[in-house]
PDB file of N, CA and C in Angstrom:
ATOM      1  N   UNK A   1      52.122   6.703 -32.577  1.00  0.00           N
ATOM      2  CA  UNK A   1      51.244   7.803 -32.205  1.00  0.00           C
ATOM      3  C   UNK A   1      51.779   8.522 -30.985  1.00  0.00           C
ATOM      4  N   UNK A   2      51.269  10.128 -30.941  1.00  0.00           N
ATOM      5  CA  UNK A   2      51.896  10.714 -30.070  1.00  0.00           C
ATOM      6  C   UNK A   2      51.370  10.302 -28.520  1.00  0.00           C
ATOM      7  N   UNK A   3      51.529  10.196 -27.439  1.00  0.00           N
ATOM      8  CA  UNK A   3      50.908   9.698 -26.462  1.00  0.00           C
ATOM      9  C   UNK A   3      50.169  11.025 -26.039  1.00  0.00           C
ATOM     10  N   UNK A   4      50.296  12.273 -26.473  1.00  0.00           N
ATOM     11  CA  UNK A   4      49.324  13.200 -26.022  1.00  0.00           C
ATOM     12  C   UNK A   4      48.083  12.976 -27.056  1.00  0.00           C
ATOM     13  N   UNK A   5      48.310  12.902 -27.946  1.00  0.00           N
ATOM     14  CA  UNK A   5      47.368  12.192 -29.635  1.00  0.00           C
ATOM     15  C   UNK A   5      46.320  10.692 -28.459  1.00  0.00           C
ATOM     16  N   UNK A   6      47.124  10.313 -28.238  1.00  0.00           N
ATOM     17  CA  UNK A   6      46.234   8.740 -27.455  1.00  0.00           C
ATOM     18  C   UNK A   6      45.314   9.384 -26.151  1.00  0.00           C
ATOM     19  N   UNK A   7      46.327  10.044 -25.331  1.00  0.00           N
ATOM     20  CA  UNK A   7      45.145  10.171 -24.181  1.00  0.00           C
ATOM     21  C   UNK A   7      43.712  11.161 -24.503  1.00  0.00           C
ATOM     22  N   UNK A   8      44.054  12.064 -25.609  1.00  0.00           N
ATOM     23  CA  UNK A   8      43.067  13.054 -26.065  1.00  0.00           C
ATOM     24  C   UNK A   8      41.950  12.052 -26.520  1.00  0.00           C
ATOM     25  N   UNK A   9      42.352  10.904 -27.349  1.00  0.00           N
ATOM     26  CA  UNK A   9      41.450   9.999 -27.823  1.00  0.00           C
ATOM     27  C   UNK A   9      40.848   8.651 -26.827  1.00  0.00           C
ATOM     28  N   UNK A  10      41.313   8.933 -25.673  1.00  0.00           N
ATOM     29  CA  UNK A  10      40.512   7.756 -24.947  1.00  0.00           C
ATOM     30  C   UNK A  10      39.672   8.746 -24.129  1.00  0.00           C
ATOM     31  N   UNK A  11      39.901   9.979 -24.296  1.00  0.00           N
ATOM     32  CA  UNK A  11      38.894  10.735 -23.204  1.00  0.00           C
ATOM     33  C   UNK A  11      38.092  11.056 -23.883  1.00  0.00           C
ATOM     34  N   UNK A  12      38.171  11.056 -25.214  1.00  0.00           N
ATOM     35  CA  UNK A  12      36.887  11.232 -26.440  1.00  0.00           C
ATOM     36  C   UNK A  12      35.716  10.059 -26.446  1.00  0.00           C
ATOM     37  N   UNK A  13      36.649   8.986 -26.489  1.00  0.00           N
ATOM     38  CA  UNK A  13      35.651   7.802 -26.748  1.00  0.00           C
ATOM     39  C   UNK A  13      35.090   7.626 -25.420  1.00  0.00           C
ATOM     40  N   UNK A  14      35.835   7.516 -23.651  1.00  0.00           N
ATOM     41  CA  UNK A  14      35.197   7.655 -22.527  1.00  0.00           C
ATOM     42  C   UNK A  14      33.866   8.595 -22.682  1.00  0.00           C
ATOM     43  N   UNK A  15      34.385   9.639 -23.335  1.00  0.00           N
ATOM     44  CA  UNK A  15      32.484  10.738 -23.126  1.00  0.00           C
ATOM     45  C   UNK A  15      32.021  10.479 -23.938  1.00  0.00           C
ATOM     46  N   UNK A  16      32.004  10.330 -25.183  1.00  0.00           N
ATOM     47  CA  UNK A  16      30.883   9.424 -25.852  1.00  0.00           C
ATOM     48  C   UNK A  16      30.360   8.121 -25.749  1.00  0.00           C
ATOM     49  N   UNK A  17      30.752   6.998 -24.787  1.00  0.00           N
ATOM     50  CA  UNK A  17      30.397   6.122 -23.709  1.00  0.00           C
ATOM     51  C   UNK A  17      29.485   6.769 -22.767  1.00  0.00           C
ATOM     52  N   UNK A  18      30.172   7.635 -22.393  1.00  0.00           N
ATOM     53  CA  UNK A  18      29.330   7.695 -21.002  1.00  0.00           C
ATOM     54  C   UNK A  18      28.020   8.899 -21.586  1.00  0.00           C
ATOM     55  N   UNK A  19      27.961   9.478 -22.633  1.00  0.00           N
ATOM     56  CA  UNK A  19      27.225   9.925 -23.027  1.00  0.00           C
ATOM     57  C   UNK A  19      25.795   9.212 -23.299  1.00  0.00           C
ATOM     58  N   UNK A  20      26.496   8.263 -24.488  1.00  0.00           N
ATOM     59  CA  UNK A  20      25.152   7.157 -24.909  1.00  0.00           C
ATOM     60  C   UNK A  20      24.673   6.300 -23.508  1.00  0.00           C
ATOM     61  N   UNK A  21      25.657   5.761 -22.257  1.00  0.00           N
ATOM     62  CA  UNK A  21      24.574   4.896 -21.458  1.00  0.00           C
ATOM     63  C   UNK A  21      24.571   5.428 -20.363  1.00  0.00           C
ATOM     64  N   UNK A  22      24.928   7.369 -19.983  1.00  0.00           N
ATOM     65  CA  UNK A  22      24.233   7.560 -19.093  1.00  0.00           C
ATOM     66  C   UNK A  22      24.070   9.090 -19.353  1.00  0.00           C
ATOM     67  N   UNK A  23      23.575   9.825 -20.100  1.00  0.00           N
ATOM     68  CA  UNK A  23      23.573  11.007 -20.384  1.00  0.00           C
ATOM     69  C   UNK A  23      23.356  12.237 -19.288  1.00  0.00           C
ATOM     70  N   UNK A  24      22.044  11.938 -18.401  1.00  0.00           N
ATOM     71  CA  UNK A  24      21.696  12.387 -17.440  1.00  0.00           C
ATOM     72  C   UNK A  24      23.102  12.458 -16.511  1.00  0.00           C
ATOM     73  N   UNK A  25      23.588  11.727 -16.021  1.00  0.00           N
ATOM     74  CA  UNK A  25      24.481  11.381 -15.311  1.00  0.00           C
ATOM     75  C   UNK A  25      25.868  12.345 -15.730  1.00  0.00           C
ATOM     76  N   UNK A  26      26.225  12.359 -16.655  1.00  0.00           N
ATOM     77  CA  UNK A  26      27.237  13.074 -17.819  1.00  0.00           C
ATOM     78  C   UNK A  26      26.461  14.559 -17.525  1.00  0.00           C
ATOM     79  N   UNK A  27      25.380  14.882 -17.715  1.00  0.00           N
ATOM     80  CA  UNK A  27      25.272  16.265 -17.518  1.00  0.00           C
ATOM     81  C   UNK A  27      24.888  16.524 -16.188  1.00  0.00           C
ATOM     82  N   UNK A  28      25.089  15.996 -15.037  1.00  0.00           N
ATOM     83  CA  UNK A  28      25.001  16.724 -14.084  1.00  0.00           C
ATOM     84  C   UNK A  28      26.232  16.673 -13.376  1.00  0.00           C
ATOM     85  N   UNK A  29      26.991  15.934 -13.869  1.00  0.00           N
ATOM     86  CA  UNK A  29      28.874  15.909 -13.826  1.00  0.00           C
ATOM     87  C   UNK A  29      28.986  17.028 -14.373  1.00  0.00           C
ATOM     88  N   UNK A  30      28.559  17.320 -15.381  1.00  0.00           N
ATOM     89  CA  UNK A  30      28.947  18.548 -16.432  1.00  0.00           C
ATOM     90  C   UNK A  30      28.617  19.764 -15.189  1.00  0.00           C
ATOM     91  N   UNK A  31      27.799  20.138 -15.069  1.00  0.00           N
ATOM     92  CA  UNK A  31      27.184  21.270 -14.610  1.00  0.00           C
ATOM     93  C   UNK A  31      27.800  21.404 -13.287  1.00  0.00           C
ATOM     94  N   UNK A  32      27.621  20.106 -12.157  1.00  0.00           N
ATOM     95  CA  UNK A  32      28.568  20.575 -11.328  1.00  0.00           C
ATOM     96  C   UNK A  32      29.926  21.266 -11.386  1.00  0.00           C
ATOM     97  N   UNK A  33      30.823  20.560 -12.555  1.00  0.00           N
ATOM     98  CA  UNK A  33      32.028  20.997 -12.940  1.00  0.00           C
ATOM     99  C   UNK A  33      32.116  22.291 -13.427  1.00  0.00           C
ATOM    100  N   UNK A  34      31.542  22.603 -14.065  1.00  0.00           N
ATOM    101  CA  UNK A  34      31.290  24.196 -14.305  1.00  0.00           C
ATOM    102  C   UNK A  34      30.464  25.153 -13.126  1.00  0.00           C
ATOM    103  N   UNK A  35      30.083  24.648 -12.170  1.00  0.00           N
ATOM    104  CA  UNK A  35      29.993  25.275 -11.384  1.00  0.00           C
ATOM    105  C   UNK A  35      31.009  25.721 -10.113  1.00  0.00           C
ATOM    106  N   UNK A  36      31.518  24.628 -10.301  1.00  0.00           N
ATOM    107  CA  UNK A  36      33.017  24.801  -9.499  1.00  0.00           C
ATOM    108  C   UNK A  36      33.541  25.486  -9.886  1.00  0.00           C
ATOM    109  N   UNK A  37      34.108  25.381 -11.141  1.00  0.00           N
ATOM    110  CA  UNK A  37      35.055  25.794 -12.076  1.00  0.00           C
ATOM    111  C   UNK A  37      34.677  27.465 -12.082  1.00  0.00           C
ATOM    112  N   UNK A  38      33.763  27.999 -12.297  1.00  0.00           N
ATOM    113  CA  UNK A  38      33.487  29.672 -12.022  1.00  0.00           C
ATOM    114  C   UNK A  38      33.275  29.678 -10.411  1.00  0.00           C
ATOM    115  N   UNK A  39      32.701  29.167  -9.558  1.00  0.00           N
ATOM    116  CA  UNK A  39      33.518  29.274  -7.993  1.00  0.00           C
ATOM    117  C   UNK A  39      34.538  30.026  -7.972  1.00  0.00           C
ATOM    118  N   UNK A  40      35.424  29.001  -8.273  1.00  0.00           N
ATOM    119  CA  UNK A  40      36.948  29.327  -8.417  1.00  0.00           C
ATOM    120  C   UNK A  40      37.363  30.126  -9.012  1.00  0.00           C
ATOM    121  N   UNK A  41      36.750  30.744  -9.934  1.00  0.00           N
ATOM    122  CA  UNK A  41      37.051  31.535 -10.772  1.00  0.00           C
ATOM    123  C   UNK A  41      36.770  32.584  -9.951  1.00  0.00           C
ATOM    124  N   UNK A  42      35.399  33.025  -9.792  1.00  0.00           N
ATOM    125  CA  UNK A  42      35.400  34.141  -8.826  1.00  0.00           C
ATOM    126  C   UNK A  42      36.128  34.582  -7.450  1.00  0.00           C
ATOM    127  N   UNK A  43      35.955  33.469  -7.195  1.00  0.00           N
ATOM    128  CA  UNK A  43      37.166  33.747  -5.797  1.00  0.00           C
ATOM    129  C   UNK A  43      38.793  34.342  -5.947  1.00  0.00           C
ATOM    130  N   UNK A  44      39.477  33.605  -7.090  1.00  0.00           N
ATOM    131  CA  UNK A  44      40.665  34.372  -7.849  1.00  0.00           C
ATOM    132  C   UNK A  44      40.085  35.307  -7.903  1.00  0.00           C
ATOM    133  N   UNK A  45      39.357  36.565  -8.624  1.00  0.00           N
ATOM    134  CA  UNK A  45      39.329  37.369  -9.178  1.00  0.00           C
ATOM    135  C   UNK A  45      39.350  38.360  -7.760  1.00  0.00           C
ATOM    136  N   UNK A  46      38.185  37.681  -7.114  1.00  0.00           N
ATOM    137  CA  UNK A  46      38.036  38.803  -5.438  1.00  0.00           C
ATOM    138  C   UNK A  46      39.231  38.958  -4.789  1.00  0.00           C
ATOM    139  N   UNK A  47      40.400  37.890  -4.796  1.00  0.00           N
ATOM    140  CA  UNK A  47      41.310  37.614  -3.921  1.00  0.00           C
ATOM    141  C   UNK A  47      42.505  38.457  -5.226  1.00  0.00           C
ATOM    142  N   UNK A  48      42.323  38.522  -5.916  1.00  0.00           N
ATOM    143  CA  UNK A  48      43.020  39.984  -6.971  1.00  0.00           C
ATOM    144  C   UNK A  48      42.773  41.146  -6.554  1.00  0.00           C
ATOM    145  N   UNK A  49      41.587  41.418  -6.818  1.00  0.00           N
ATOM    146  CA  UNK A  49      40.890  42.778  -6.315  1.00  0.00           C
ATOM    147  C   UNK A  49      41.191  43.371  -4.936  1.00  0.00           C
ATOM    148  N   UNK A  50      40.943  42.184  -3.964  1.00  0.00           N
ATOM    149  CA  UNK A  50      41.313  43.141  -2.534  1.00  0.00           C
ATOM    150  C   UNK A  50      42.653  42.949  -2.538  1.00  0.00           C
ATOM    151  N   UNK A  51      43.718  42.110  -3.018  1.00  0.00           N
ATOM    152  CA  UNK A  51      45.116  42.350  -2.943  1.00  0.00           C
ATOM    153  C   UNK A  51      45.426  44.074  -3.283  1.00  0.00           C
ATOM    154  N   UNK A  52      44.768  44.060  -4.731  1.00  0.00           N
ATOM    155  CA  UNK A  52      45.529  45.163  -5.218  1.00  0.00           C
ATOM    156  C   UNK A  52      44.893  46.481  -5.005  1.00  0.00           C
ATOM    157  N   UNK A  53      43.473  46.332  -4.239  1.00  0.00           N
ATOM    158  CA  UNK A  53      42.957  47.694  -2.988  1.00  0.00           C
ATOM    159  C   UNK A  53      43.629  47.871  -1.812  1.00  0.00           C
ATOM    160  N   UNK A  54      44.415  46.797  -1.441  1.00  0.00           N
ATOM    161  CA  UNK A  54      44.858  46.872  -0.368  1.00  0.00           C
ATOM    162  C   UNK A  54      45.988  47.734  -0.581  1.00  0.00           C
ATOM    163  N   UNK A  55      46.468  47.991  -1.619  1.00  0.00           N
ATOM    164  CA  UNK A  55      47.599  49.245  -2.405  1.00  0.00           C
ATOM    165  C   UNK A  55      47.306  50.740  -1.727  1.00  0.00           C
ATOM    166  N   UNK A  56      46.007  50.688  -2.406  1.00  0.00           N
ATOM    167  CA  UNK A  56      44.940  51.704  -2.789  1.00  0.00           C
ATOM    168  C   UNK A  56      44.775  52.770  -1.156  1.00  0.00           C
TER     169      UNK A  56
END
């Protein structure tokens, strides 16, 4: 098996673990992470924008 094939599949079975004995827990991991994750996102985008006003 490919070893990218294996790690895809232990991070499958890890969240469906951690799904069934702690769900709550799993979604507020979730939500933080996506809240970061567009953080960051926005901040790239601002730190684009005034780069390329700073042209302007």
């Amino acid at each position: 098996m490919n070893a990218k094939k294996v790690i895809v599949l232990v991070a499958i079975v890890f969240l469906g673990f951690w799904m069934f004995s702690d769900p709550s827990g799993l979604a507020t991991t979730s939500k933080s992470a996506a809240t970061n994750g567009w953080d960051i996102t926005t901040e790239a985008f601002t730190g684009v924008i005034d780069f390329v006003g700073a042209f302007g």
